[in-house]
PDB file of N, CA and C in Angstrom:
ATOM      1  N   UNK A   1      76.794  -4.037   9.607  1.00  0.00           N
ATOM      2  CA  UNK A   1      77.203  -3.539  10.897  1.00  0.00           C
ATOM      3  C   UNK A   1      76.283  -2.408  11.360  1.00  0.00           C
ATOM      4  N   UNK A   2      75.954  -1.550  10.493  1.00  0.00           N
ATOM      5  CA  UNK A   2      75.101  -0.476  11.260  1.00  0.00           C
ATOM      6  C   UNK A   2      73.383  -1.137  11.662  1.00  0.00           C
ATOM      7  N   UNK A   3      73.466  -1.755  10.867  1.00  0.00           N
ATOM      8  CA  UNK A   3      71.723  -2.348  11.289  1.00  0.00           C
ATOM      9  C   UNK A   3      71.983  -3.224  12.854  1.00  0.00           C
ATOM     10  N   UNK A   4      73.351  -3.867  12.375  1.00  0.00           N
ATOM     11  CA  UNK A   4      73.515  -4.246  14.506  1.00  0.00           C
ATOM     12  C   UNK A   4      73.448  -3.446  15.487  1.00  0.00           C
ATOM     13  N   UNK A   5      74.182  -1.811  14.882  1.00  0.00           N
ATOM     14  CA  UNK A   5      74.765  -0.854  15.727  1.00  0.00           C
ATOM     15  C   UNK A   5      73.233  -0.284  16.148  1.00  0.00           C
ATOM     16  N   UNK A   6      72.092   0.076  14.699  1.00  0.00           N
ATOM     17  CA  UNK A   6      70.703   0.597  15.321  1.00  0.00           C
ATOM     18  C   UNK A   6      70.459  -0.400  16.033  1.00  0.00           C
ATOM     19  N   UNK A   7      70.431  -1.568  15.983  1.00  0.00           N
ATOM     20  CA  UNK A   7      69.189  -2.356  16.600  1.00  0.00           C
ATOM     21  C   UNK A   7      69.382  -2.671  18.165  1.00  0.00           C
ATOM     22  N   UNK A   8      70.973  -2.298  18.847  1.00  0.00           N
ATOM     23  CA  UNK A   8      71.605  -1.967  19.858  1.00  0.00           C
ATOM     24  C   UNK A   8      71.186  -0.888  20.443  1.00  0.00           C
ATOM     25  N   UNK A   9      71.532   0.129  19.577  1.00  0.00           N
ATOM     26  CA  UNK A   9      71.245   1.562  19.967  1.00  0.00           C
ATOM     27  C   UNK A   9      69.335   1.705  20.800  1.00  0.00           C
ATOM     28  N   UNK A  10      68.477   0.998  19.823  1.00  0.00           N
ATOM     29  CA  UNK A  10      67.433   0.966  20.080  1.00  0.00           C
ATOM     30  C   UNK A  10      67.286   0.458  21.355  1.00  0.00           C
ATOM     31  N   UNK A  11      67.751  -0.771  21.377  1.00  0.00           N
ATOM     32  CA  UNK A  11      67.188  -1.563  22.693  1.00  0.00           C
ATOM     33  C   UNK A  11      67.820  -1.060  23.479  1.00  0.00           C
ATOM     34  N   UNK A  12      68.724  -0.655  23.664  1.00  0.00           N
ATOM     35  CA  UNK A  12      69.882   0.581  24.704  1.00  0.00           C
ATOM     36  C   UNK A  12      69.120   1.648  25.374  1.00  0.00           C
ATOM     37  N   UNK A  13      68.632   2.355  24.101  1.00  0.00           N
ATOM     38  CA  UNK A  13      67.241   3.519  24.453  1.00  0.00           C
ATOM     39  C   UNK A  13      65.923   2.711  25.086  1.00  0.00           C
ATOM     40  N   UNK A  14      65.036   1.751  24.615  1.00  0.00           N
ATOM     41  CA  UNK A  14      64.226   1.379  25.567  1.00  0.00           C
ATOM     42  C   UNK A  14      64.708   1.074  26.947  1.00  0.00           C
ATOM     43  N   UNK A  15      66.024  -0.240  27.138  1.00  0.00           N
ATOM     44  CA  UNK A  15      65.912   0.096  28.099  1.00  0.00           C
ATOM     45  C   UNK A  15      66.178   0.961  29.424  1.00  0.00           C
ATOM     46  N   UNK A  16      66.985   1.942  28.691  1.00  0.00           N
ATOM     47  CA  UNK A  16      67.197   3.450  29.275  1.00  0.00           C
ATOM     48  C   UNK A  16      65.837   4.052  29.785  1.00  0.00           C
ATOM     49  N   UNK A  17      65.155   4.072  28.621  1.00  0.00           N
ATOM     50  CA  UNK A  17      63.449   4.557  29.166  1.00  0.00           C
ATOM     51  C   UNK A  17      62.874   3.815  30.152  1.00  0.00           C
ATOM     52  N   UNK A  18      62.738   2.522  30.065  1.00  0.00           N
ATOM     53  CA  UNK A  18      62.158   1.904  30.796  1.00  0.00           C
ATOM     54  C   UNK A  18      62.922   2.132  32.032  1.00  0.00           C
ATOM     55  N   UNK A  19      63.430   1.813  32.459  1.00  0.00           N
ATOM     56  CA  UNK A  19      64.219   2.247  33.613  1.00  0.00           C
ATOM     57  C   UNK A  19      64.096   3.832  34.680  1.00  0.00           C
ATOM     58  N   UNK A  20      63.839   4.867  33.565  1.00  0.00           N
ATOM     59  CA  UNK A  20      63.828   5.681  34.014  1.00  0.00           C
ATOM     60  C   UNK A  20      62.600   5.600  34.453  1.00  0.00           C
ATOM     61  N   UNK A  21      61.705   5.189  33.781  1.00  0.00           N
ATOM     62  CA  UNK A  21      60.221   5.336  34.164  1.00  0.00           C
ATOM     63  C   UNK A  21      60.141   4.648  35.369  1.00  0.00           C
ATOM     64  N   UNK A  22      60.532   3.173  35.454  1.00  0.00           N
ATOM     65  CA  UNK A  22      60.310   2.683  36.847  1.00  0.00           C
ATOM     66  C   UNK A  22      60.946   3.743  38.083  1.00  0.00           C
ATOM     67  N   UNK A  23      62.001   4.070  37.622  1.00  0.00           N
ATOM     68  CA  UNK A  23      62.702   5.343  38.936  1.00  0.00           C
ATOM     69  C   UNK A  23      61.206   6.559  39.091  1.00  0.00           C
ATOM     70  N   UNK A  24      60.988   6.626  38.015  1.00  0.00           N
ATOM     71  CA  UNK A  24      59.875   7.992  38.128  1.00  0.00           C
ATOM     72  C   UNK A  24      58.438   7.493  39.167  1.00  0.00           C
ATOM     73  N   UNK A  25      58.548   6.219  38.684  1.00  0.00           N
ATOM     74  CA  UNK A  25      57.232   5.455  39.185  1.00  0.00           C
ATOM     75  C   UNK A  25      57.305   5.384  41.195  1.00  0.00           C
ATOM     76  N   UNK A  26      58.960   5.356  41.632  1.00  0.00           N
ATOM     77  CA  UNK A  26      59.223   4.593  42.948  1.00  0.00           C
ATOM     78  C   UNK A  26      58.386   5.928  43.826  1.00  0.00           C
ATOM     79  N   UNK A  27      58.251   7.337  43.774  1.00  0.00           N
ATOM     80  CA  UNK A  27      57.698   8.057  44.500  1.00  0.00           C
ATOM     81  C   UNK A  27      56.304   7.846  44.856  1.00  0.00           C
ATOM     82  N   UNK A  28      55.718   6.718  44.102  1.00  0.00           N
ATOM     83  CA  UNK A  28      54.125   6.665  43.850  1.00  0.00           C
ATOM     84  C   UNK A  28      53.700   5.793  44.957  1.00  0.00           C
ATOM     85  N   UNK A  29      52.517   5.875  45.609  1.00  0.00           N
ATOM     86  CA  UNK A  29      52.097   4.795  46.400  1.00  0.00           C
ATOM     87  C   UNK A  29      51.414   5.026  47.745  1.00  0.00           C
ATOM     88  N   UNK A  30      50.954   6.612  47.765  1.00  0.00           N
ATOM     89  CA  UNK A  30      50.087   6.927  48.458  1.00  0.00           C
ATOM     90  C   UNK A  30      48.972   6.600  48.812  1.00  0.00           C
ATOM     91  N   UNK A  31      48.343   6.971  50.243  1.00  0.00           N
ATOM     92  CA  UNK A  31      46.911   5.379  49.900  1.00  0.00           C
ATOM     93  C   UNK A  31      45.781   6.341  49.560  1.00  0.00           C
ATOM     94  N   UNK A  32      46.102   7.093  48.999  1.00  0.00           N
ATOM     95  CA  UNK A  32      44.747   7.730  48.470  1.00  0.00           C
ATOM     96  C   UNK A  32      44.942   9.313  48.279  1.00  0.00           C
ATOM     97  N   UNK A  33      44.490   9.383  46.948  1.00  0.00           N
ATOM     98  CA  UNK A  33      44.065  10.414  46.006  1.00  0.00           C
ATOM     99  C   UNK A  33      43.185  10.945  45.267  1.00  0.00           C
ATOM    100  N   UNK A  34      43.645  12.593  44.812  1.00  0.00           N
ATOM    101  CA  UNK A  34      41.975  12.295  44.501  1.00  0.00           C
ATOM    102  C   UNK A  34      41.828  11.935  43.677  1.00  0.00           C
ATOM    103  N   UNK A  35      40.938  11.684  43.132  1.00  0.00           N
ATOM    104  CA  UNK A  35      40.099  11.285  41.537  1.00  0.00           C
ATOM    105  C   UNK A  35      40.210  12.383  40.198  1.00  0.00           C
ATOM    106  N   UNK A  36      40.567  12.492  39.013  1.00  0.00           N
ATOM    107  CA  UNK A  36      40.363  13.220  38.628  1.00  0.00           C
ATOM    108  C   UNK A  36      38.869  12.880  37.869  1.00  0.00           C
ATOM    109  N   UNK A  37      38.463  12.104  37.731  1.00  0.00           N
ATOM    110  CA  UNK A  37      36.960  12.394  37.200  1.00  0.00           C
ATOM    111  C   UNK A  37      36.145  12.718  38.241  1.00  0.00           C
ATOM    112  N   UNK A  38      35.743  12.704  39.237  1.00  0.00           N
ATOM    113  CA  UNK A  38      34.816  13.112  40.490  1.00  0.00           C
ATOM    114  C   UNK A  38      35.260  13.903  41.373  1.00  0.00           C
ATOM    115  N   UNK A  39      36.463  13.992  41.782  1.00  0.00           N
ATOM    116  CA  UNK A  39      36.837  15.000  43.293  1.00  0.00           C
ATOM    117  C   UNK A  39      36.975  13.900  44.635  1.00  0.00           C
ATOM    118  N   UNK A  40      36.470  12.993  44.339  1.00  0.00           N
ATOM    119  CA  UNK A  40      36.430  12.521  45.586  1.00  0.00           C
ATOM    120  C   UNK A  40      37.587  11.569  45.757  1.00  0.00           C
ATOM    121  N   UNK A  41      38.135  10.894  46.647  1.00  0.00           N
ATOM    122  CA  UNK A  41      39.397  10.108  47.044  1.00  0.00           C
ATOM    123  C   UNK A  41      39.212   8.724  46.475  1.00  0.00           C
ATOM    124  N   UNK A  42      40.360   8.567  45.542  1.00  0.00           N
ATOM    125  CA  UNK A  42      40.363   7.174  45.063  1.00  0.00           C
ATOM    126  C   UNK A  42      41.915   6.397  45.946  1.00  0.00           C
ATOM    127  N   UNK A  43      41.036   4.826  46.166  1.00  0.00           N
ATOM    128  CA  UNK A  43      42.038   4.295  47.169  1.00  0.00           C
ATOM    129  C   UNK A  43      43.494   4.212  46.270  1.00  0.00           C
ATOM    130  N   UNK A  44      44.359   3.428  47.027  1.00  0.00           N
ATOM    131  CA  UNK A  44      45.432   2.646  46.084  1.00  0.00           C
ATOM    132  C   UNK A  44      45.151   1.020  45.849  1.00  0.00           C
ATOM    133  N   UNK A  45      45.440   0.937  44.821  1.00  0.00           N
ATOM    134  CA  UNK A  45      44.864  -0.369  44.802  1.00  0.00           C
ATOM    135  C   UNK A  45      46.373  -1.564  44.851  1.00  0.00           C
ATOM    136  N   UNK A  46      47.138  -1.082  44.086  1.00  0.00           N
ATOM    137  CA  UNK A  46      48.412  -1.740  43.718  1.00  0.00           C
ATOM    138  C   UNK A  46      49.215  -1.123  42.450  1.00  0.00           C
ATOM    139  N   UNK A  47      50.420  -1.685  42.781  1.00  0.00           N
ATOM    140  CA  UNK A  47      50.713  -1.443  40.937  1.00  0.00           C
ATOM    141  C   UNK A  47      50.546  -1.907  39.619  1.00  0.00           C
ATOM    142  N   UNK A  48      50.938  -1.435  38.829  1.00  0.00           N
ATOM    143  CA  UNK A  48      50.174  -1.867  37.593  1.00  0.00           C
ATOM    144  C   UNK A  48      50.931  -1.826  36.639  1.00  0.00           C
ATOM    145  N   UNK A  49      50.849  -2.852  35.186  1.00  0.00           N
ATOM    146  CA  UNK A  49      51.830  -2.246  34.281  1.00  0.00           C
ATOM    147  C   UNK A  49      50.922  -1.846  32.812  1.00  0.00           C
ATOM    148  N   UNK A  50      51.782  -1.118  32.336  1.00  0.00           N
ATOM    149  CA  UNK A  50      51.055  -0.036  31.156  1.00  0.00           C
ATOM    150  C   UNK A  50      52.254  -0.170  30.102  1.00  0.00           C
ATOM    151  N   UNK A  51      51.915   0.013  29.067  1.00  0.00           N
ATOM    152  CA  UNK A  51      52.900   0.122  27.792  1.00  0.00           C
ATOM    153  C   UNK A  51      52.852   0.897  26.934  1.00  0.00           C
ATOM    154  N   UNK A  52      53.553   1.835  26.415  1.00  0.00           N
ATOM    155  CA  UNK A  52      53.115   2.413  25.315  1.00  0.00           C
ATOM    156  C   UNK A  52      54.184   2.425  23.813  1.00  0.00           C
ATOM    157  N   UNK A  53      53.867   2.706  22.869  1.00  0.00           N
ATOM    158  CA  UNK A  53      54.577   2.490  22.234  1.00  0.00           C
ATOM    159  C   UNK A  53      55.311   4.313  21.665  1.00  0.00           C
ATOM    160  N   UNK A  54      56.465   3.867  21.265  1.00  0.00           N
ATOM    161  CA  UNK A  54      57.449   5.076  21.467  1.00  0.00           C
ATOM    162  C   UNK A  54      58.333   4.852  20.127  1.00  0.00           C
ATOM    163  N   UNK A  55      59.182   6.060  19.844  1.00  0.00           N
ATOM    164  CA  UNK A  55      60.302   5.877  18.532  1.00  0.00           C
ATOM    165  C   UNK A  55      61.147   4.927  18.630  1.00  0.00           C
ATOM    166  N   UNK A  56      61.365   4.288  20.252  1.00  0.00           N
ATOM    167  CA  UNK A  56      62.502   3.350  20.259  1.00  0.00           C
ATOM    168  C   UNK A  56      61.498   2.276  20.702  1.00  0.00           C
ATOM    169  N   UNK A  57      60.392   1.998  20.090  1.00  0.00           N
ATOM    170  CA  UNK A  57      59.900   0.438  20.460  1.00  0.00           C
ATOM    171  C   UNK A  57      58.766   0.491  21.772  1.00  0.00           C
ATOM    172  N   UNK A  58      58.739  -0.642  21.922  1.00  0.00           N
ATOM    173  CA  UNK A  58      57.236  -0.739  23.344  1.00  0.00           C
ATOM    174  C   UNK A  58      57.847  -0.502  24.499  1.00  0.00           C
ATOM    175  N   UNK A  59      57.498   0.573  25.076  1.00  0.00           N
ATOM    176  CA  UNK A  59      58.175   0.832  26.721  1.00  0.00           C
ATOM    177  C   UNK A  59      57.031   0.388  27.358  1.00  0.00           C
ATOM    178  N   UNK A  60      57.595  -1.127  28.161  1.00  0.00           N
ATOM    179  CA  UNK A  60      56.591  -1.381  29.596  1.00  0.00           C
ATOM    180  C   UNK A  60      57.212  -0.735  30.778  1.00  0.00           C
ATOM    181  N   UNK A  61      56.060  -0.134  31.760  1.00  0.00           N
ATOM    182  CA  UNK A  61      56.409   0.292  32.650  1.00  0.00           C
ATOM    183  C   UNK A  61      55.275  -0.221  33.888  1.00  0.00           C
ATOM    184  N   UNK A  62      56.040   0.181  34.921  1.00  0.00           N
ATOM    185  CA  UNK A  62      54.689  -0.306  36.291  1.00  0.00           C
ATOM    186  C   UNK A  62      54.828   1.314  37.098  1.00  0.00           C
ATOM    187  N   UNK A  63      53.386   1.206  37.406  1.00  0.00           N
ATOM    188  CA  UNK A  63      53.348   2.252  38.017  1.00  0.00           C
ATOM    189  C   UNK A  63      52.081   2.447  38.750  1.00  0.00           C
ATOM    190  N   UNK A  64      51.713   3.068  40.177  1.00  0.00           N
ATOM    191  CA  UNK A  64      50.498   3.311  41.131  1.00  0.00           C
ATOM    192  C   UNK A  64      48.830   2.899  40.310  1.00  0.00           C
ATOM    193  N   UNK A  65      48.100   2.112  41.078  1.00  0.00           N
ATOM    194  CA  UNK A  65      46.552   2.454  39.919  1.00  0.00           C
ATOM    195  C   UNK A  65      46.008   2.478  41.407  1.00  0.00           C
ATOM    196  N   UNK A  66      44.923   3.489  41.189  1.00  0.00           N
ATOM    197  CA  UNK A  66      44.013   3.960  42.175  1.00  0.00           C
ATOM    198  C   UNK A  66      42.344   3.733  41.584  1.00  0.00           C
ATOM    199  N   UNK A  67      41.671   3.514  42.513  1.00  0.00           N
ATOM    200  CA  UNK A  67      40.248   2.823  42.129  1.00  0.00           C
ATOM    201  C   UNK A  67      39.509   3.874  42.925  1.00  0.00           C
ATOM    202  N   UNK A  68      38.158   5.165  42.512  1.00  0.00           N
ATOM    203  CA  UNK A  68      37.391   5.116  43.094  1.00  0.00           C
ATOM    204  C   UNK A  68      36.085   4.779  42.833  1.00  0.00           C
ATOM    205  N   UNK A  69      35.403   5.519  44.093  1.00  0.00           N
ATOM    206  CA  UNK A  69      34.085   4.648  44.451  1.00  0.00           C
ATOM    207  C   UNK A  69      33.295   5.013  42.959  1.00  0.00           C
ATOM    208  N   UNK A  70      33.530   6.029  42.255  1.00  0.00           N
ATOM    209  CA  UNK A  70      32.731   6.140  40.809  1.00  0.00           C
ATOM    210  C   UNK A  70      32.894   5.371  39.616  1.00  0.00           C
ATOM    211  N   UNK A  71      34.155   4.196  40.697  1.00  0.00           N
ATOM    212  CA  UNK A  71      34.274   3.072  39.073  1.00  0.00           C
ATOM    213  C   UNK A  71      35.155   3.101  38.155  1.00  0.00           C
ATOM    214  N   UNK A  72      36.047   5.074  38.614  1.00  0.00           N
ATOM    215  CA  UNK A  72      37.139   5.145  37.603  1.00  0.00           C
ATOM    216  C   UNK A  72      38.477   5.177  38.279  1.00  0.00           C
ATOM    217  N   UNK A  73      39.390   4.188  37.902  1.00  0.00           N
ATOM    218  CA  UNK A  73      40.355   3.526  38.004  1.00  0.00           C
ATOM    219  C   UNK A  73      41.500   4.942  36.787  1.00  0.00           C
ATOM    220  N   UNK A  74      42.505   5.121  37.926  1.00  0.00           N
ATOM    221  CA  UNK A  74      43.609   5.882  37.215  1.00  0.00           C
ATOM    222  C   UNK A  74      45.187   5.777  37.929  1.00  0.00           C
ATOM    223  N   UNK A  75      45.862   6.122  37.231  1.00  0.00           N
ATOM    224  CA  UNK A  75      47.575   6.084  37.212  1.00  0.00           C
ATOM    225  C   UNK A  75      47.715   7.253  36.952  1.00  0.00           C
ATOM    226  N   UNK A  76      47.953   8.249  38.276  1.00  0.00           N
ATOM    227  CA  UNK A  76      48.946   9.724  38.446  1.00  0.00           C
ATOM    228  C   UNK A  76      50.125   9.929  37.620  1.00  0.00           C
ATOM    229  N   UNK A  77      50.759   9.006  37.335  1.00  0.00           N
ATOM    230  CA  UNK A  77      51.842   8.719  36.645  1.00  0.00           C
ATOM    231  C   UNK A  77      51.516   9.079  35.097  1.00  0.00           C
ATOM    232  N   UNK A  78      51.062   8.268  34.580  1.00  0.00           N
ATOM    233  CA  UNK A  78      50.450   8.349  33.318  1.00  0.00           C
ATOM    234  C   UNK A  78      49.962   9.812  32.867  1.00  0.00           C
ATOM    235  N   UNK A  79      48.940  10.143  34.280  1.00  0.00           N
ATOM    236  CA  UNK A  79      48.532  11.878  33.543  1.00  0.00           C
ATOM    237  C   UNK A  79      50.108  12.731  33.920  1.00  0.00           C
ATOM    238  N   UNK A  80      50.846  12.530  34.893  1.00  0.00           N
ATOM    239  CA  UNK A  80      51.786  13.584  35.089  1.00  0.00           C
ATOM    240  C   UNK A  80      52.911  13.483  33.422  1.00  0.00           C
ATOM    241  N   UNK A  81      53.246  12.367  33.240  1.00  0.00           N
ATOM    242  CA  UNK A  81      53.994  12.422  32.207  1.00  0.00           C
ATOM    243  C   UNK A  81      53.084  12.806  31.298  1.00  0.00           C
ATOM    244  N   UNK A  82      51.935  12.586  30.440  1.00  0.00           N
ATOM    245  CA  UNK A  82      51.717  12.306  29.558  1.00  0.00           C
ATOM    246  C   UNK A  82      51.435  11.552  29.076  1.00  0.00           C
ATOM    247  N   UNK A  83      51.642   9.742  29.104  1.00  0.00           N
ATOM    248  CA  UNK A  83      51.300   8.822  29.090  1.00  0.00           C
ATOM    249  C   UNK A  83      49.687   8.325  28.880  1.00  0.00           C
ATOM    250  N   UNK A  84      50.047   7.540  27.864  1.00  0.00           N
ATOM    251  CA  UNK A  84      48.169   6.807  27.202  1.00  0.00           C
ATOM    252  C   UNK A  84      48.651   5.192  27.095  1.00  0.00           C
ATOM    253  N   UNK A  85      48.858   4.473  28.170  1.00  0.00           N
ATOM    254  CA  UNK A  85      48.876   3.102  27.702  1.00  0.00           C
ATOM    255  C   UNK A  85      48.389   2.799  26.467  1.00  0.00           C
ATOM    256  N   UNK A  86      48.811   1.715  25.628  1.00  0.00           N
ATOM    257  CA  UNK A  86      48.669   1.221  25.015  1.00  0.00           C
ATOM    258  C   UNK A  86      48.498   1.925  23.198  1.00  0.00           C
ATOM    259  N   UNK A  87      49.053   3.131  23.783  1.00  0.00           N
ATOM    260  CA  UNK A  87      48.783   4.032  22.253  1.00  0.00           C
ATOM    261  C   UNK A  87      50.313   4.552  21.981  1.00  0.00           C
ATOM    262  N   UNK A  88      50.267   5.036  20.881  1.00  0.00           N
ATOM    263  CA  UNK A  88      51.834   5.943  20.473  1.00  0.00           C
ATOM    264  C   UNK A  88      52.272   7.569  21.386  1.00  0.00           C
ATOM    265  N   UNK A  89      53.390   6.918  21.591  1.00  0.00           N
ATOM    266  CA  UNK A  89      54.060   8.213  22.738  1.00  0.00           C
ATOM    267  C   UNK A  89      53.612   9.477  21.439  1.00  0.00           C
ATOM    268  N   UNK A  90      53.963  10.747  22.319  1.00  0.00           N
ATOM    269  CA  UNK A  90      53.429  11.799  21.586  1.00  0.00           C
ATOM    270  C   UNK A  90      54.258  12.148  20.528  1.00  0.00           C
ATOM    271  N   UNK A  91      55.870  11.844  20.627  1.00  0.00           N
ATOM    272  CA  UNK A  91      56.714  11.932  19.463  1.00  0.00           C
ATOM    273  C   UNK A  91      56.750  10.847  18.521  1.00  0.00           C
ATOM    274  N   UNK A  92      56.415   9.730  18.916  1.00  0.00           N
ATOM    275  CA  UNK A  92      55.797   9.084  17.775  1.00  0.00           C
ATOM    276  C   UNK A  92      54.470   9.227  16.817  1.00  0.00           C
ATOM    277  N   UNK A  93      53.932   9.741  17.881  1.00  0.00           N
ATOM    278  CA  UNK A  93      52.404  10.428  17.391  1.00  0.00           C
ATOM    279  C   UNK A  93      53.205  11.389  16.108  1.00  0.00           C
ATOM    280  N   UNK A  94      53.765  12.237  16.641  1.00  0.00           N
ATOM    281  CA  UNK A  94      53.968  13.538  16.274  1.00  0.00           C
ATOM    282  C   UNK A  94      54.775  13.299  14.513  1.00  0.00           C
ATOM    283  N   UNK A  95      55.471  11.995  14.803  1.00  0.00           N
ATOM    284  CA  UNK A  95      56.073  11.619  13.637  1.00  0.00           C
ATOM    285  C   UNK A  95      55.645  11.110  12.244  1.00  0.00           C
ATOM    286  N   UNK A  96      54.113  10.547  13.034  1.00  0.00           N
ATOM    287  CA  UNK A  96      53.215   9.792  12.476  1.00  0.00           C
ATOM    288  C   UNK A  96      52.657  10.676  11.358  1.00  0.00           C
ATOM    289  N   UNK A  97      52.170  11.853  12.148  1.00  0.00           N
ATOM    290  CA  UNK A  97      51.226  12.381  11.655  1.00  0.00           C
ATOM    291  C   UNK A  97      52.336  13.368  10.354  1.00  0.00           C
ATOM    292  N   UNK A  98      53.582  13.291  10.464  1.00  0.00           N
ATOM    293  CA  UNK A  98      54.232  14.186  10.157  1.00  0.00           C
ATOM    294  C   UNK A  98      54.411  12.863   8.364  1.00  0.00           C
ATOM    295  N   UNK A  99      54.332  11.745   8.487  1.00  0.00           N
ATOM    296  CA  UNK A  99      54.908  11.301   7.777  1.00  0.00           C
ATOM    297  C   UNK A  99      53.383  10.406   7.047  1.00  0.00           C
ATOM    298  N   UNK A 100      52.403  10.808   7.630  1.00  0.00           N
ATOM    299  CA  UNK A 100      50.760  10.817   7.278  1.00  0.00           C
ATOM    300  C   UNK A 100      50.570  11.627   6.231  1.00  0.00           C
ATOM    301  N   UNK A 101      51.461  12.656   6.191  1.00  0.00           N
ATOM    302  CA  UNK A 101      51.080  14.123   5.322  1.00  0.00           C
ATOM    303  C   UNK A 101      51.878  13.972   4.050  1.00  0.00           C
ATOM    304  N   UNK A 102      52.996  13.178   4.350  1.00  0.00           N
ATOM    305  CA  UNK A 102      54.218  13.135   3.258  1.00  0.00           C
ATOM    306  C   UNK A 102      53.937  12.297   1.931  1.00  0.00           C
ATOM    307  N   UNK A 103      53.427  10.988   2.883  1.00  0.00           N
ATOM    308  CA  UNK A 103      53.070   9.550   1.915  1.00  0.00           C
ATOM    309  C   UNK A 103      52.079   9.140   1.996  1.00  0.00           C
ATOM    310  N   UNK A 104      51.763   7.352   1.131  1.00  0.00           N
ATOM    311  CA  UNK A 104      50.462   7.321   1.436  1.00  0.00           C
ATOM    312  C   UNK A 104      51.025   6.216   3.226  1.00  0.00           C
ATOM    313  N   UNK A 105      49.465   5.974   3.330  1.00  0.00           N
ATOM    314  CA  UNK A 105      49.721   4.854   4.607  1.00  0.00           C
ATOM    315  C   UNK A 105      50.567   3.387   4.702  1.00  0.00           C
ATOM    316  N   UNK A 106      50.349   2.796   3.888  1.00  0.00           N
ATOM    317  CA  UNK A 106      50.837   1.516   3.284  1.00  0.00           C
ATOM    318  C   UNK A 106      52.559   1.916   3.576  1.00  0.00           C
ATOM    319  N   UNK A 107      53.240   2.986   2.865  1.00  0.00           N
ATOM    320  CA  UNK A 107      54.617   3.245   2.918  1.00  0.00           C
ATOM    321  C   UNK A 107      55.274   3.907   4.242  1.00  0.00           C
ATOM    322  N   UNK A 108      54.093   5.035   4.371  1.00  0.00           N
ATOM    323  CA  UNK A 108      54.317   5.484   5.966  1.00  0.00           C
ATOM    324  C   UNK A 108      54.226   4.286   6.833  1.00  0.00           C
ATOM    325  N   UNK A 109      53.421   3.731   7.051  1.00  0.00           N
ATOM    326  CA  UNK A 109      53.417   2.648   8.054  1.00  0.00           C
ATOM    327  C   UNK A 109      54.680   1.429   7.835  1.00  0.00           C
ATOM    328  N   UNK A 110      55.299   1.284   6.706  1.00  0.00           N
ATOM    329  CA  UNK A 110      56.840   0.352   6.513  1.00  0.00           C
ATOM    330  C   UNK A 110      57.593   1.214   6.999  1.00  0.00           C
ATOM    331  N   UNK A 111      57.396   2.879   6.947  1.00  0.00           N
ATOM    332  CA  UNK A 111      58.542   3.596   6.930  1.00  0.00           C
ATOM    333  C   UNK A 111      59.064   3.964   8.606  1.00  0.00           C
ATOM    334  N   UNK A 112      57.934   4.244   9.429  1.00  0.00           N
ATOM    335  CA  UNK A 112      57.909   4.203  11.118  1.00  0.00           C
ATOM    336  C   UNK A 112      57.813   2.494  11.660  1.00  0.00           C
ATOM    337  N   UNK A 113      57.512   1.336  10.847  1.00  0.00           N
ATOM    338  CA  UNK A 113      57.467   0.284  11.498  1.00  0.00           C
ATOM    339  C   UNK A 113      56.143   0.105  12.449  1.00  0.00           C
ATOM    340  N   UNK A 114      55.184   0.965  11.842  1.00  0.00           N
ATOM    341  CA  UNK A 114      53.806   0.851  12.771  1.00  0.00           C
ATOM    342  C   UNK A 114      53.657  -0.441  12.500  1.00  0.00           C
ATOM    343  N   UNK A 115      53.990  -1.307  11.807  1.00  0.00           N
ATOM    344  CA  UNK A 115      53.003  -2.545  11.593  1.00  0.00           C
ATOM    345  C   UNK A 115      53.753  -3.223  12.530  1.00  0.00           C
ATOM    346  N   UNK A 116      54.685  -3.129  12.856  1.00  0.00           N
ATOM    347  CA  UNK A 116      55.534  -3.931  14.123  1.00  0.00           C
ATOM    348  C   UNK A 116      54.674  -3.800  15.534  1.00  0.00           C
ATOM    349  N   UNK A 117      54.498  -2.133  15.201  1.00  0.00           N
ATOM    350  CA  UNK A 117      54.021  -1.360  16.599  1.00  0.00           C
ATOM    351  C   UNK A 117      52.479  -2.167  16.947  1.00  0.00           C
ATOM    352  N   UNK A 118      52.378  -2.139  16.041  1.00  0.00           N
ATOM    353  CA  UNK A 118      49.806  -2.100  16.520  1.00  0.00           C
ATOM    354  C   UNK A 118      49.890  -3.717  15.821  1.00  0.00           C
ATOM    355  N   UNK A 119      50.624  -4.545  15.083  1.00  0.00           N
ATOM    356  CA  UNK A 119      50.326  -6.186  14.701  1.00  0.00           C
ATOM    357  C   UNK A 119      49.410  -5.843  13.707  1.00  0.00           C
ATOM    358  N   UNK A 120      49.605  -4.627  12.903  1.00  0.00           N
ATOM    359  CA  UNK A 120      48.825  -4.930  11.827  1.00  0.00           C
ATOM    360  C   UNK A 120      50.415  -5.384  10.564  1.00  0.00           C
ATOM    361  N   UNK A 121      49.734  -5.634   9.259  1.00  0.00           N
ATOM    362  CA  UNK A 121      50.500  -5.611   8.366  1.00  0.00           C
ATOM    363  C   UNK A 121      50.400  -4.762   7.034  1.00  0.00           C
ATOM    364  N   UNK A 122      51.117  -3.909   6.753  1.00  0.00           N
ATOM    365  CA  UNK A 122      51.732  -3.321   6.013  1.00  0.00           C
ATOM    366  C   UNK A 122      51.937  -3.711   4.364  1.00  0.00           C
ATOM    367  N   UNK A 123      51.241  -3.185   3.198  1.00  0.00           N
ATOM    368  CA  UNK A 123      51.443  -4.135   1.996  1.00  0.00           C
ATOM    369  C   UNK A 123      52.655  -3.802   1.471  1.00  0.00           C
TER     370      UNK A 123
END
């Protein structure tokens, strides 16, 4: 029963997150901003979706991507939260590294479920 009750709880929390994020995302959609690598105004291009992985599993989210003329493509969203598509949220980071120090990798990585997280496998 409790491995039903986490595995509820979990998907409960993603999609709590996810959700919130799309609410965070609905303010976005200005037709142009600036750039943070150049200064100069990057258009809107559309939305976009990004994922990252977190303590409660892969949060997909959609949110603004802006293109400028220097080629670099960004999501306001992403820098305002914090957000790194496709990498570990910072409290997972934070857990990682916390449980990097404790054990070796092989056990740390069964013990956070990274091998679930990144498709590697775990001995």
């Amino acid at each position: 029963m409790e491995r039903k009750v986490k595995r509820l709880v979990l998907w409960l929390g993603r999609l709590i997150l996810q959700a919130w994020m799309l609410w965070l995302a609905r303010g976005y959609g200005a037709l142009r901003v600036p750039c943070p690598y150049c200064g100069a105004e990057a258009r809107y291009v559309g939305k976009r979706w990004g994922q990252t992985h977190s303590v409660l599993g892969c949060i997909r989210y959609r949110r603004a991507y802006y293109l400028c003329a220097c080629g670099c493509g960004h999501c306001p969203l992403d820098q305002q939260l914090g957000m790194r598509p496709n990498a570990l949220s910072a409290e997972l980071e934070r857990l990682a590294g916390l449980v990097g120090v404790q054990v070796a990798f092989g056990k740390g990585s069964a013990l956070l479920g990274v091998a679930k997280i990144t498709g590697t496998r775990s001995p």
